[in-house]
PDB file of N, CA and C in Angstrom:
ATOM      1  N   UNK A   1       0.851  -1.192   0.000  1.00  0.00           N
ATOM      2  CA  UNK A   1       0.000   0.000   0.000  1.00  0.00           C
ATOM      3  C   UNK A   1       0.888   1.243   0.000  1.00  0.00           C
ATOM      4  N   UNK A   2       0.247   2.289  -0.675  1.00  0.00           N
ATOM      5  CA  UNK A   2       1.546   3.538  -1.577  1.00  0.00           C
ATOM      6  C   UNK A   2       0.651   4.247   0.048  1.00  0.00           C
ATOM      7  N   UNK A   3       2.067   5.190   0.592  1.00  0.00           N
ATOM      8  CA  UNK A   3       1.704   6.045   1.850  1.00  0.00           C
ATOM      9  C   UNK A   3       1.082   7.324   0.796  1.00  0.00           C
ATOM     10  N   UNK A   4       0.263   8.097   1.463  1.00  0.00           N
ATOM     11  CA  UNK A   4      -0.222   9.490   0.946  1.00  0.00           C
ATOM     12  C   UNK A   4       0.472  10.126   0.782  1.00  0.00           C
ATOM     13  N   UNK A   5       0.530  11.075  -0.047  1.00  0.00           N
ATOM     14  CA  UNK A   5       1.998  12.022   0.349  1.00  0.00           C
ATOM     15  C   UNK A   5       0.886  13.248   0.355  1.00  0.00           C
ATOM     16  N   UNK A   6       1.401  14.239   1.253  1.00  0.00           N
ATOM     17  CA  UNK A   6       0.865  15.671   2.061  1.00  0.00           C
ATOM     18  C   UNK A   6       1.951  16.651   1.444  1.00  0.00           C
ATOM     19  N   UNK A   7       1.379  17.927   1.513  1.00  0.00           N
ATOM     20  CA  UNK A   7       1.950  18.999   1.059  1.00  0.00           C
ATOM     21  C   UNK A   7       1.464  19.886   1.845  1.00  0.00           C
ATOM     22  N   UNK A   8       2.030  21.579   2.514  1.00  0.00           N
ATOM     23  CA  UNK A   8       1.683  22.168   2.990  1.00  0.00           C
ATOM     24  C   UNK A   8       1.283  23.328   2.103  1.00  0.00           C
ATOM     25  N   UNK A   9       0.208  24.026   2.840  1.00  0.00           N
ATOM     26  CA  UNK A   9      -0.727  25.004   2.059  1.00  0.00           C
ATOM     27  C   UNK A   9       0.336  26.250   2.026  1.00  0.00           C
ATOM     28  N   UNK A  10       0.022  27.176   1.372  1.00  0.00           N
ATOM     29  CA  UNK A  10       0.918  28.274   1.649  1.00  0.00           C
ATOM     30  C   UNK A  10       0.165  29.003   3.143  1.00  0.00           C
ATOM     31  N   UNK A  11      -0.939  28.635   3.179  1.00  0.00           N
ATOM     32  CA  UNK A  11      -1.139  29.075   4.935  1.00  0.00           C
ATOM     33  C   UNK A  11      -0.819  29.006   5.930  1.00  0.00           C
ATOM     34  N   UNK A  12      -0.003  27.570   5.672  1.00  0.00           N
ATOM     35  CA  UNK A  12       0.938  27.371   6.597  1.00  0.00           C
ATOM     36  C   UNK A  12       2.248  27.531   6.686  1.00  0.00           C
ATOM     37  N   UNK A  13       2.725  27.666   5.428  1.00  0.00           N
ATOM     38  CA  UNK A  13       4.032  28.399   5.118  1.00  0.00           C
ATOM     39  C   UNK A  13       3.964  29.465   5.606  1.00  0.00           C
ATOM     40  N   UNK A  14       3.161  30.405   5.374  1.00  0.00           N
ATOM     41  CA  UNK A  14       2.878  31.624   6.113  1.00  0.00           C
ATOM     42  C   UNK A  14       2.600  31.574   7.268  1.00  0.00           C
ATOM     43  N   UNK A  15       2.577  30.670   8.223  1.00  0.00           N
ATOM     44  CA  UNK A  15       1.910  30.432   9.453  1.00  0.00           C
ATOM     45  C   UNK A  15       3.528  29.809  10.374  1.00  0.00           C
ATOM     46  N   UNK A  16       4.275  29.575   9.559  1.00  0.00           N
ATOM     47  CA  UNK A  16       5.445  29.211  10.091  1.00  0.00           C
ATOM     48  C   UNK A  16       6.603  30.261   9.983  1.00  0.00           C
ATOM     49  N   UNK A  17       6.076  31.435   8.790  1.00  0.00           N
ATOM     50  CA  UNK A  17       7.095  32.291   8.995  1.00  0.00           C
ATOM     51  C   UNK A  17       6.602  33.390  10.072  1.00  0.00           C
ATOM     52  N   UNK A  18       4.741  33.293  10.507  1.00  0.00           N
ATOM     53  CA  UNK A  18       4.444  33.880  11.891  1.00  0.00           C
ATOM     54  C   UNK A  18       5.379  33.871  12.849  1.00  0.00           C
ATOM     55  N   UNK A  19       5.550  32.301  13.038  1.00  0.00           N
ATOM     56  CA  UNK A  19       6.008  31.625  14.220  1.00  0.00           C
ATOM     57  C   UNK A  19       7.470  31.963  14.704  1.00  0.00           C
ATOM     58  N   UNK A  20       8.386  31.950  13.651  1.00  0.00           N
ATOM     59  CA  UNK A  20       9.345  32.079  13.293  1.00  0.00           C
ATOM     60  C   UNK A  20       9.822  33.906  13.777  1.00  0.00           C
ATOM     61  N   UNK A  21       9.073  34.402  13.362  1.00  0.00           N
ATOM     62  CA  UNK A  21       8.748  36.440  13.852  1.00  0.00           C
ATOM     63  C   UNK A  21       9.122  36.290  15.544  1.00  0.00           C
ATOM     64  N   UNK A  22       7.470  35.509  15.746  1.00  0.00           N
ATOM     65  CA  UNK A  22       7.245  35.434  17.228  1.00  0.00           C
ATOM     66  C   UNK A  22       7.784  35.324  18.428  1.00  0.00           C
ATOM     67  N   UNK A  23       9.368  34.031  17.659  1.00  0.00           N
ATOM     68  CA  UNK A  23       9.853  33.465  18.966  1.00  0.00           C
ATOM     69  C   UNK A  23      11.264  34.073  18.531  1.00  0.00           C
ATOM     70  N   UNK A  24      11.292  34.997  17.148  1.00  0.00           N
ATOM     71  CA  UNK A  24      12.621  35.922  17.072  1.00  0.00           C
ATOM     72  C   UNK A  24      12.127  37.303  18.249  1.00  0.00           C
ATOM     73  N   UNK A  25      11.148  37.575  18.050  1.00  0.00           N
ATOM     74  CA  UNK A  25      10.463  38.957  19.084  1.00  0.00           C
ATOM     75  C   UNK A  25      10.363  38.426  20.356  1.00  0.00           C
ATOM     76  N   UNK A  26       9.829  37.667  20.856  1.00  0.00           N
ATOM     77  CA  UNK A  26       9.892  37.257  22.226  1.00  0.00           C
ATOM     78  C   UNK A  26      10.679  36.384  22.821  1.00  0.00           C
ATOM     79  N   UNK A  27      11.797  35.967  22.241  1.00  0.00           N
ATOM     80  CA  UNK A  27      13.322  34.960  22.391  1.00  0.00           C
ATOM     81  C   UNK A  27      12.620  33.860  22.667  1.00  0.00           C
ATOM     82  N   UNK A  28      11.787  33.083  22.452  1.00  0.00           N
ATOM     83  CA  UNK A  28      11.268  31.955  22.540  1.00  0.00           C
ATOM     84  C   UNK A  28      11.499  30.686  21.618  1.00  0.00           C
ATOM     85  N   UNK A  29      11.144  29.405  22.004  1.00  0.00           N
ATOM     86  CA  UNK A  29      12.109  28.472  20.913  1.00  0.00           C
ATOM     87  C   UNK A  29      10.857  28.394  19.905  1.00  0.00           C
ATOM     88  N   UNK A  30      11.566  28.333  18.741  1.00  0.00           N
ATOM     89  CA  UNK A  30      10.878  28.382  17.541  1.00  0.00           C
ATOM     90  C   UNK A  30      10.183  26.906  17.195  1.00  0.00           C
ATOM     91  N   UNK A  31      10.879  25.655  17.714  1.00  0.00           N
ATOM     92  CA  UNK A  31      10.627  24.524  17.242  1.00  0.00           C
ATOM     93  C   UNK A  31       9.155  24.498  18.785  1.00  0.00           C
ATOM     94  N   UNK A  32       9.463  25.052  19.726  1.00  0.00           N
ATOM     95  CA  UNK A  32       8.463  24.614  20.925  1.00  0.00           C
ATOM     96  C   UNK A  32       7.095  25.015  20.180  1.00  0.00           C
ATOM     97  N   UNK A  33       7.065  26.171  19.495  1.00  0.00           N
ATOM     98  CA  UNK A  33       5.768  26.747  18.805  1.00  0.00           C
ATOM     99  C   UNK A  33       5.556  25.967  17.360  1.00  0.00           C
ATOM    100  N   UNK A  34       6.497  25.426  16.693  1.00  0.00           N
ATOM    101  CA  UNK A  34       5.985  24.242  15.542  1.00  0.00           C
ATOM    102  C   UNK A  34       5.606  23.447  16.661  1.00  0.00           C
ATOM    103  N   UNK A  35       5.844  22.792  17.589  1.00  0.00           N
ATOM    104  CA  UNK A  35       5.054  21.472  18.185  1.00  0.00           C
ATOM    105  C   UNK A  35       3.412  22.072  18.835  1.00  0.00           C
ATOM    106  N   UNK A  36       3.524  23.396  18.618  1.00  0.00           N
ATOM    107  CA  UNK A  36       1.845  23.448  19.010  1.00  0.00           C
ATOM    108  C   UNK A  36       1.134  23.582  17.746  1.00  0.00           C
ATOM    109  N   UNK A  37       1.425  23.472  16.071  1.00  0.00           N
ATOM    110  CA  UNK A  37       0.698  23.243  14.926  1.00  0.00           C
ATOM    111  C   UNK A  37      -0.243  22.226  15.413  1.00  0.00           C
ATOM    112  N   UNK A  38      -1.339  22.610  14.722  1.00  0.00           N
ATOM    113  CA  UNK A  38      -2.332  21.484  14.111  1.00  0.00           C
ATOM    114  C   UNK A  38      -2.997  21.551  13.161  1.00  0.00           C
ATOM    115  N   UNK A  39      -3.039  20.815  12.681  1.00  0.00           N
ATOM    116  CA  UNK A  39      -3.199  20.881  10.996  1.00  0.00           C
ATOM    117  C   UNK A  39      -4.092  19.676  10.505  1.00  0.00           C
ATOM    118  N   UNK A  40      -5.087  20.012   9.659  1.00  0.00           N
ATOM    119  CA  UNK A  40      -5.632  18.934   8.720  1.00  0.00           C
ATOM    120  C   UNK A  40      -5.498  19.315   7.708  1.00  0.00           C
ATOM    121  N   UNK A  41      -6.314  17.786   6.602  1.00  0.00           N
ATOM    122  CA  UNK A  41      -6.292  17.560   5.614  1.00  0.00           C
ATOM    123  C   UNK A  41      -7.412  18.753   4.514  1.00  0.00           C
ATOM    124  N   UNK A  42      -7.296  19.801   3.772  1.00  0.00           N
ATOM    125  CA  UNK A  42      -8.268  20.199   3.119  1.00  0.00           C
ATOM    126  C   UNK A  42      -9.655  19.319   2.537  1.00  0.00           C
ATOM    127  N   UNK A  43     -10.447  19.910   2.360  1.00  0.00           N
ATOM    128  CA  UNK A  43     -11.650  19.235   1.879  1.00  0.00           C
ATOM    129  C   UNK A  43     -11.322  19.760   0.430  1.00  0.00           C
ATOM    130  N   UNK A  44     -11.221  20.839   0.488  1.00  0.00           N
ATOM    131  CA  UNK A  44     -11.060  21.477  -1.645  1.00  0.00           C
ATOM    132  C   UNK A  44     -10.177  20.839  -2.149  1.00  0.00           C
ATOM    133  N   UNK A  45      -8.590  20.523  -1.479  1.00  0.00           N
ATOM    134  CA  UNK A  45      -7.325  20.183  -2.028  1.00  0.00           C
ATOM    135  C   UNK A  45      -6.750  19.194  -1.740  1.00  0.00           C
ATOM    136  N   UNK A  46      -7.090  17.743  -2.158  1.00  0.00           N
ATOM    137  CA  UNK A  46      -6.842  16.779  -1.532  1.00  0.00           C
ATOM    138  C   UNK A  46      -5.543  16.710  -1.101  1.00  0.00           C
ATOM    139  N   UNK A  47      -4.981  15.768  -0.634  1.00  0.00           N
ATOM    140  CA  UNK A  47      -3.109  16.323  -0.188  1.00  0.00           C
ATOM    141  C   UNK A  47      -2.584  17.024   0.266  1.00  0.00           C
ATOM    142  N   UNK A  48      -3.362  18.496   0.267  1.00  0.00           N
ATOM    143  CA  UNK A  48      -2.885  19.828   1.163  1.00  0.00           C
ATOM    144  C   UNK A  48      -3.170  20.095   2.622  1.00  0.00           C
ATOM    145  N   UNK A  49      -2.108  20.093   3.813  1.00  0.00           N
ATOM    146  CA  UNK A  49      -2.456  20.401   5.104  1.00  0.00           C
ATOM    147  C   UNK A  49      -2.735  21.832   5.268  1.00  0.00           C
ATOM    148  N   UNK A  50      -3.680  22.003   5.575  1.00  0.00           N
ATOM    149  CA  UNK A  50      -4.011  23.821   6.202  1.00  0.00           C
ATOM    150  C   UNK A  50      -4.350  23.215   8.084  1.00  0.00           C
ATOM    151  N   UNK A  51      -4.194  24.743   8.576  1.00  0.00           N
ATOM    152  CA  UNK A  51      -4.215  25.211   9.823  1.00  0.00           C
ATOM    153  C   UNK A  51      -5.800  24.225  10.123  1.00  0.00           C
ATOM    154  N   UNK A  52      -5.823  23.879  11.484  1.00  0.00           N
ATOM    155  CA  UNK A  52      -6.803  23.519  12.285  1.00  0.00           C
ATOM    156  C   UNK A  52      -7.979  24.766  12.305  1.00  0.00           C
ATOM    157  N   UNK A  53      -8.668  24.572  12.483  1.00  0.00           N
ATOM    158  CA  UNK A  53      -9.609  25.613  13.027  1.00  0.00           C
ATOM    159  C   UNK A  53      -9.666  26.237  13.961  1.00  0.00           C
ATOM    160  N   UNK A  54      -9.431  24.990  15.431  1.00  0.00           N
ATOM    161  CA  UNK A  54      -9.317  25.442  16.664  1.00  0.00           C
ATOM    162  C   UNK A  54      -7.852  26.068  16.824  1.00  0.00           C
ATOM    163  N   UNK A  55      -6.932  25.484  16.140  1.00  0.00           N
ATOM    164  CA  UNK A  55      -5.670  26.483  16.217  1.00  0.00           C
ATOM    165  C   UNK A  55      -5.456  28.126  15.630  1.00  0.00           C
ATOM    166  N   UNK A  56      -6.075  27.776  14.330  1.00  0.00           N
ATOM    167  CA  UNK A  56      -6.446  29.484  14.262  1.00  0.00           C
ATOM    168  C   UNK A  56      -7.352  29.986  15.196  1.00  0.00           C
ATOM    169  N   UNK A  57      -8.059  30.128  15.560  1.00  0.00           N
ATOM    170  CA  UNK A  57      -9.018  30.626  16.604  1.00  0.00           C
ATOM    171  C   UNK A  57      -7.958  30.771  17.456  1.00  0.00           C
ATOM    172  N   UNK A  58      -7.274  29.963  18.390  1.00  0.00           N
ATOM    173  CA  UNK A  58      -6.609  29.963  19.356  1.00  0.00           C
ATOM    174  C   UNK A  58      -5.267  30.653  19.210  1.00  0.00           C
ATOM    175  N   UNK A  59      -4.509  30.878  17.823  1.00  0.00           N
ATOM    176  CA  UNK A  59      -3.881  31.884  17.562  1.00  0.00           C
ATOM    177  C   UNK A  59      -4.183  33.291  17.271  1.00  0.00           C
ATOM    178  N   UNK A  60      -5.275  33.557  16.651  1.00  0.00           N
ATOM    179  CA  UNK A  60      -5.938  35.195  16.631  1.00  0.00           C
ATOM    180  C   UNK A  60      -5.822  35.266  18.226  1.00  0.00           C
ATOM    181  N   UNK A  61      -6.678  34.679  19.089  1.00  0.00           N
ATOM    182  CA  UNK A  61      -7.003  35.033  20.493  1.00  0.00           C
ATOM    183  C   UNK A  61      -5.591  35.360  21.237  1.00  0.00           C
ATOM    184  N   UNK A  62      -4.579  34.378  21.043  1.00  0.00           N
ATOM    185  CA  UNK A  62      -3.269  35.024  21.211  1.00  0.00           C
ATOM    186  C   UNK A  62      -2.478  36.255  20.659  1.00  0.00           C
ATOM    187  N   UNK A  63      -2.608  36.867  19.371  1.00  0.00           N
ATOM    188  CA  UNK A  63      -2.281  37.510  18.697  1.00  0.00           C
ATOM    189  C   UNK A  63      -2.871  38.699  19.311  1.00  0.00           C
ATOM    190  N   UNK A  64      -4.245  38.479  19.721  1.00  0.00           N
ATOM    191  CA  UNK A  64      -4.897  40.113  20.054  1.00  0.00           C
ATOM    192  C   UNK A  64      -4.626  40.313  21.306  1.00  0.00           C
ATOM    193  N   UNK A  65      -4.387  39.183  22.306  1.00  0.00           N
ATOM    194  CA  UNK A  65      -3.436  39.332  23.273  1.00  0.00           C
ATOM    195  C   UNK A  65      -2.268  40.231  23.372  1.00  0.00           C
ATOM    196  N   UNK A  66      -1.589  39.716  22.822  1.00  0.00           N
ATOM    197  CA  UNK A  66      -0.537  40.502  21.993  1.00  0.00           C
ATOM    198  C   UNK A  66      -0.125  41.952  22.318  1.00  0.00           C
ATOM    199  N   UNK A  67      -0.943  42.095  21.257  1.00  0.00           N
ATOM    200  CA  UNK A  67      -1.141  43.034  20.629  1.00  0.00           C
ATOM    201  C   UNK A  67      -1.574  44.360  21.827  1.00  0.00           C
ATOM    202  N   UNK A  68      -2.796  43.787  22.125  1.00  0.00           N
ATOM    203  CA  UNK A  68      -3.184  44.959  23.570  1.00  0.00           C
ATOM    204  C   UNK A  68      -2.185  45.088  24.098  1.00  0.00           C
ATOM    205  N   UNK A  69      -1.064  43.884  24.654  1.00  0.00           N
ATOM    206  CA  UNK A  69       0.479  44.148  25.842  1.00  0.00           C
ATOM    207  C   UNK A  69       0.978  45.202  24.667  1.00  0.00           C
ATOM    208  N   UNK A  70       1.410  45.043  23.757  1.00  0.00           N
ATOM    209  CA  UNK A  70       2.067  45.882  23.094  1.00  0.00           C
ATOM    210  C   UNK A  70       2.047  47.139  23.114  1.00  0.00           C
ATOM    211  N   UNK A  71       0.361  47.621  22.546  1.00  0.00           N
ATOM    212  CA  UNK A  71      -0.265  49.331  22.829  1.00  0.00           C
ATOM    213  C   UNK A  71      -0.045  49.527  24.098  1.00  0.00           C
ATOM    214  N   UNK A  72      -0.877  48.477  25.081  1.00  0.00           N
ATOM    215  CA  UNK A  72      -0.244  49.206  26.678  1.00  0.00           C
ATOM    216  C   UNK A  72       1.104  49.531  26.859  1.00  0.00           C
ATOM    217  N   UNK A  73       2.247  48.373  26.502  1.00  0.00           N
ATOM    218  CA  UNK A  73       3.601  49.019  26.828  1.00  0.00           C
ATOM    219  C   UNK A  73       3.832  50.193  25.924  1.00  0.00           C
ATOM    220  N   UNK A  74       3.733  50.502  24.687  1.00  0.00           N
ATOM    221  CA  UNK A  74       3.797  51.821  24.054  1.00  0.00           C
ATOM    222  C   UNK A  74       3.092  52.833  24.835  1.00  0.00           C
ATOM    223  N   UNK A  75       2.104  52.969  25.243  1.00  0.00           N
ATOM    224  CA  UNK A  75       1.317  54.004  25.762  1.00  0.00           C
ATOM    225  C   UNK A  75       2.207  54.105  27.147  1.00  0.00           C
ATOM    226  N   UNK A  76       2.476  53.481  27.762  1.00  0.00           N
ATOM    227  CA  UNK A  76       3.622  53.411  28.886  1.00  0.00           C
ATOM    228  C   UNK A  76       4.595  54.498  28.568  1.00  0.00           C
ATOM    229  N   UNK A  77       5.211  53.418  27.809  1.00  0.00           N
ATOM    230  CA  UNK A  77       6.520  54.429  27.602  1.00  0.00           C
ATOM    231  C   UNK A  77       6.285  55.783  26.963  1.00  0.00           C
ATOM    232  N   UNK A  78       5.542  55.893  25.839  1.00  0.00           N
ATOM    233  CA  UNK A  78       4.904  57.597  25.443  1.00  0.00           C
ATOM    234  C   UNK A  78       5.046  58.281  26.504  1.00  0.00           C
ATOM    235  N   UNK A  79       4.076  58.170  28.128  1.00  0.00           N
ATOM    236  CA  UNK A  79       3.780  58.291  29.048  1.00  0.00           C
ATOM    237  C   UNK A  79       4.911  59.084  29.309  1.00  0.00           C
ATOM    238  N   UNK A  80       6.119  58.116  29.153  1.00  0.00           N
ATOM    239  CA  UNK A  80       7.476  58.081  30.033  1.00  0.00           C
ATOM    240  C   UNK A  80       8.372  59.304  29.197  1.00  0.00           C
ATOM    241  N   UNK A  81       8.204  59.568  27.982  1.00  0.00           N
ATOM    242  CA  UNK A  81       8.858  60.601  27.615  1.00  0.00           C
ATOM    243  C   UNK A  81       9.044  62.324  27.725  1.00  0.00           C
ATOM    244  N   UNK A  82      10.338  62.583  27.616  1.00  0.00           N
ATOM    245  CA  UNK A  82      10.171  64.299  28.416  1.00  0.00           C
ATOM    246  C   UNK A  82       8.885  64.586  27.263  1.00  0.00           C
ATOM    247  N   UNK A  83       8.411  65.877  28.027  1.00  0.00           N
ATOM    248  CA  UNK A  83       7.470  66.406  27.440  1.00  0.00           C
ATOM    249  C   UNK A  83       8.530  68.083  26.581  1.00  0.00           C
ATOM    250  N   UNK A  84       7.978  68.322  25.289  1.00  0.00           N
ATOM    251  CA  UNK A  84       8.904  69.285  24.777  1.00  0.00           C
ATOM    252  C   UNK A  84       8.162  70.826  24.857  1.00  0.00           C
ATOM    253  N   UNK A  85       8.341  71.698  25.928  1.00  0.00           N
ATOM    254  CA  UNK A  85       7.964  72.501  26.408  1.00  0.00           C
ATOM    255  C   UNK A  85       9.078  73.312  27.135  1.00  0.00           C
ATOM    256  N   UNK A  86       9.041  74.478  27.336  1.00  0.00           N
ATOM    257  CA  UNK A  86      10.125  75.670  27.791  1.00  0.00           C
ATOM    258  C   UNK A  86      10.033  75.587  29.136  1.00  0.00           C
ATOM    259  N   UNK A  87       8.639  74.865  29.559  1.00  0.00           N
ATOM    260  CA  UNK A  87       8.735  75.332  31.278  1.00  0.00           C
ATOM    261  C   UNK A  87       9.761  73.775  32.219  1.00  0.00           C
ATOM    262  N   UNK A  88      10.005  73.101  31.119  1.00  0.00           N
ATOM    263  CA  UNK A  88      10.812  72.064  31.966  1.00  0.00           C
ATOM    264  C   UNK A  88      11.467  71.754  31.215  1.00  0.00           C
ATOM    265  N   UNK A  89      12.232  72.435  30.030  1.00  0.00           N
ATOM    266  CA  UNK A  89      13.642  72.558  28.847  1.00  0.00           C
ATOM    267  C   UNK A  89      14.469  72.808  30.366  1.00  0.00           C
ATOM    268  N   UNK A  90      15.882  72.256  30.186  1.00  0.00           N
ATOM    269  CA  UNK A  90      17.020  72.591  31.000  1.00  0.00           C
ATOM    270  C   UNK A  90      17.783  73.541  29.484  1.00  0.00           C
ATOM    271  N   UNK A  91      18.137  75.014  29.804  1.00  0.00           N
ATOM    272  CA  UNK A  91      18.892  75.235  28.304  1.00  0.00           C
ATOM    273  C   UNK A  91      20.315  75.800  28.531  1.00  0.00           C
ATOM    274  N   UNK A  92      20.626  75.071  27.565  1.00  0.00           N
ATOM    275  CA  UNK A  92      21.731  74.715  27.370  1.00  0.00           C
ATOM    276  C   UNK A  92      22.129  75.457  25.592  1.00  0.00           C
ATOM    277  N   UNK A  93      23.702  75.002  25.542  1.00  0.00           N
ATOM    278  CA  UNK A  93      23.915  75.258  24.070  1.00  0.00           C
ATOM    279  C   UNK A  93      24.503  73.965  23.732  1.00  0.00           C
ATOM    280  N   UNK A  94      24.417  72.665  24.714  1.00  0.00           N
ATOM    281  CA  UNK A  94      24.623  71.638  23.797  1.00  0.00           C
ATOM    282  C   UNK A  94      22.737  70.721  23.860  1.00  0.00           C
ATOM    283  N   UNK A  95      22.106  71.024  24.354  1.00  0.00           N
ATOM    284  CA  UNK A  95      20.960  70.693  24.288  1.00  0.00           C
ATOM    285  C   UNK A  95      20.250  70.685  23.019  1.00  0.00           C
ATOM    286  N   UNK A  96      19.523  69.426  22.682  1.00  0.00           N
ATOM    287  CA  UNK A  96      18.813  69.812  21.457  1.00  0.00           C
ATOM    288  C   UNK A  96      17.726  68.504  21.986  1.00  0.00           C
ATOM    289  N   UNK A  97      16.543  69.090  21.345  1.00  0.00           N
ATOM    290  CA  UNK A  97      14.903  68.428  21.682  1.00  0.00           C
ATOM    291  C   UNK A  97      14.315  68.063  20.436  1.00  0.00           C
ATOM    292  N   UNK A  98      13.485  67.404  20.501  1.00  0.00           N
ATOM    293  CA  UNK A  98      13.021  66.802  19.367  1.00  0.00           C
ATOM    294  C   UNK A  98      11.483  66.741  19.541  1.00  0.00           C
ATOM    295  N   UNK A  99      11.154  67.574  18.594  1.00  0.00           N
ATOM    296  CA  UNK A  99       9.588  67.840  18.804  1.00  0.00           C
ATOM    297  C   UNK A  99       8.524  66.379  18.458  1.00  0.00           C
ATOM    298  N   UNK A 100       7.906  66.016  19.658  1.00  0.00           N
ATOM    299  CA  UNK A 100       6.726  64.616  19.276  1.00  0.00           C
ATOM    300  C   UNK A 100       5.493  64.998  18.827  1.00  0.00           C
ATOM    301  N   UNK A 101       4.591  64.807  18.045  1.00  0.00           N
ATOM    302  CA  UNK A 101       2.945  64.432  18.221  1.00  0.00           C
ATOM    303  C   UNK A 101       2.935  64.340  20.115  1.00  0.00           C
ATOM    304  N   UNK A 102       2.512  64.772  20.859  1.00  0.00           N
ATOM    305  CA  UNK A 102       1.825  63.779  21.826  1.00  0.00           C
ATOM    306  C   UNK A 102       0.737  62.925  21.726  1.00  0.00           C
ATOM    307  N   UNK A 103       0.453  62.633  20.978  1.00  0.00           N
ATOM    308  CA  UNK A 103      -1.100  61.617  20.255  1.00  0.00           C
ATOM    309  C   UNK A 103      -0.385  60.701  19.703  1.00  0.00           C
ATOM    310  N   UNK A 104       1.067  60.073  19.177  1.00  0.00           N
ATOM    311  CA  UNK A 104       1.507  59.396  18.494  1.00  0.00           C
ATOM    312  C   UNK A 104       2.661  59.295  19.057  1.00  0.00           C
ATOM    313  N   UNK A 105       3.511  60.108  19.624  1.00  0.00           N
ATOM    314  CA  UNK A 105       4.706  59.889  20.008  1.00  0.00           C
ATOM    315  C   UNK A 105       6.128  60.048  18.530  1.00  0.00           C
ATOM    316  N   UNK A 106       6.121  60.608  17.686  1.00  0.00           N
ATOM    317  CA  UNK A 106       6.078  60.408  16.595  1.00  0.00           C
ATOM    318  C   UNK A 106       6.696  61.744  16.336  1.00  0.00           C
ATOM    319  N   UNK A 107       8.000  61.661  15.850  1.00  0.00           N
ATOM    320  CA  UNK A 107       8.522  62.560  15.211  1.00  0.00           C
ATOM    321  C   UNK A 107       7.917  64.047  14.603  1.00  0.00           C
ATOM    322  N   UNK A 108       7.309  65.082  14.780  1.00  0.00           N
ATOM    323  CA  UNK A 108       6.929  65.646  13.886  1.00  0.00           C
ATOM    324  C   UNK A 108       7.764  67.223  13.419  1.00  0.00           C
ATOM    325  N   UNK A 109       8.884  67.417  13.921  1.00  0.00           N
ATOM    326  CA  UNK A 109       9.512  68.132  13.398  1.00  0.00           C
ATOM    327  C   UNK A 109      11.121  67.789  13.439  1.00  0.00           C
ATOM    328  N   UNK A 110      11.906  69.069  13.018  1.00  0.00           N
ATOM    329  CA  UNK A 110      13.268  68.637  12.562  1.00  0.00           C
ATOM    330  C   UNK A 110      14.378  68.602  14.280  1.00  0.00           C
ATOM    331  N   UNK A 111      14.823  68.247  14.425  1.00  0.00           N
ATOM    332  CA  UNK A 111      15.623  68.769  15.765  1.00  0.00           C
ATOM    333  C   UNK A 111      16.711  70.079  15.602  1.00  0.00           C
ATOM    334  N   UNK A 112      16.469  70.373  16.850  1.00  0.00           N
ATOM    335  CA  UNK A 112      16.560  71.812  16.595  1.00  0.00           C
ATOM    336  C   UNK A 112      17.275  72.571  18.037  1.00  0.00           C
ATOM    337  N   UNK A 113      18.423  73.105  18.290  1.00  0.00           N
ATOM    338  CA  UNK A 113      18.848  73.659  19.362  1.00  0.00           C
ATOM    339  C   UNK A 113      17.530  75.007  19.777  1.00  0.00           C
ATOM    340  N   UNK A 114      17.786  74.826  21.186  1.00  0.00           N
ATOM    341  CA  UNK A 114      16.902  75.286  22.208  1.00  0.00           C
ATOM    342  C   UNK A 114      17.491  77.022  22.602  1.00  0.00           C
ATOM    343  N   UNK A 115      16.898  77.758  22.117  1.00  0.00           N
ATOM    344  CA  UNK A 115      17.290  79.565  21.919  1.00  0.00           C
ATOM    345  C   UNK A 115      17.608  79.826  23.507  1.00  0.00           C
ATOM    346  N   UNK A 116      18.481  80.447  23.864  1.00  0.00           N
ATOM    347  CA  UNK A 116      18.493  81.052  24.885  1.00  0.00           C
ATOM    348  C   UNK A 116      17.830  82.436  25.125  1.00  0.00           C
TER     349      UNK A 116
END
């Protein structure tokens, strides 16, 4: 009896170069997160493994996890940055400030020494 032979979907190719991101961003082992795949057989493509169902589900739910730690630690640190204003500038002539959005944190002008 001839074994089946399986092929992976590009969803999961793409689902392994997720993984691969994940445990480069959070120093985690890359092979520990291939052993949590699960995968079946397509119904459209005979031979082709795509993602589980319950594993996608259970990866979005992680992902938006995520994601919220992420905005919270950004909004943190935003938090944490000098604010660019004259009443708490120390001035100096080697001083130079860098104007933010406060809504974004975000570059919005050129840097620029602080006038005495």
């Amino acid at each position: 009896m001839a074994k089946k032979e399986l092929r992976l979907s590009d969803q999961v190719i793409g689902q392994l170069r997720e993984l691969l991101q994940l445990s480069m961003l959070t120093g985690t082992n890359f092979v520990d997160h291939c052993r949590a795949l699960r995968l079946e057989e397509s119904e459209k493509t005979e031979g082709t493994l795509i993602l589980s169902e319950s594993y996608t589900q259970g990866w979005n739910d992680m992902a938006k996890k995520f994601h919220q730690k992420a905005q919270e630690k950004a909004e943190q640190m935003a938090a944490g940055l000098a604010q660019d204003n004259e009443e708490g500038a120390v001035k100096s002539e080697d001083e130079v400030v860098i104007s933010r959005d406060p809504q974004t944190g975000k570059l919005v002008e050129a840097r620029q020494k602080i006038q005495n």
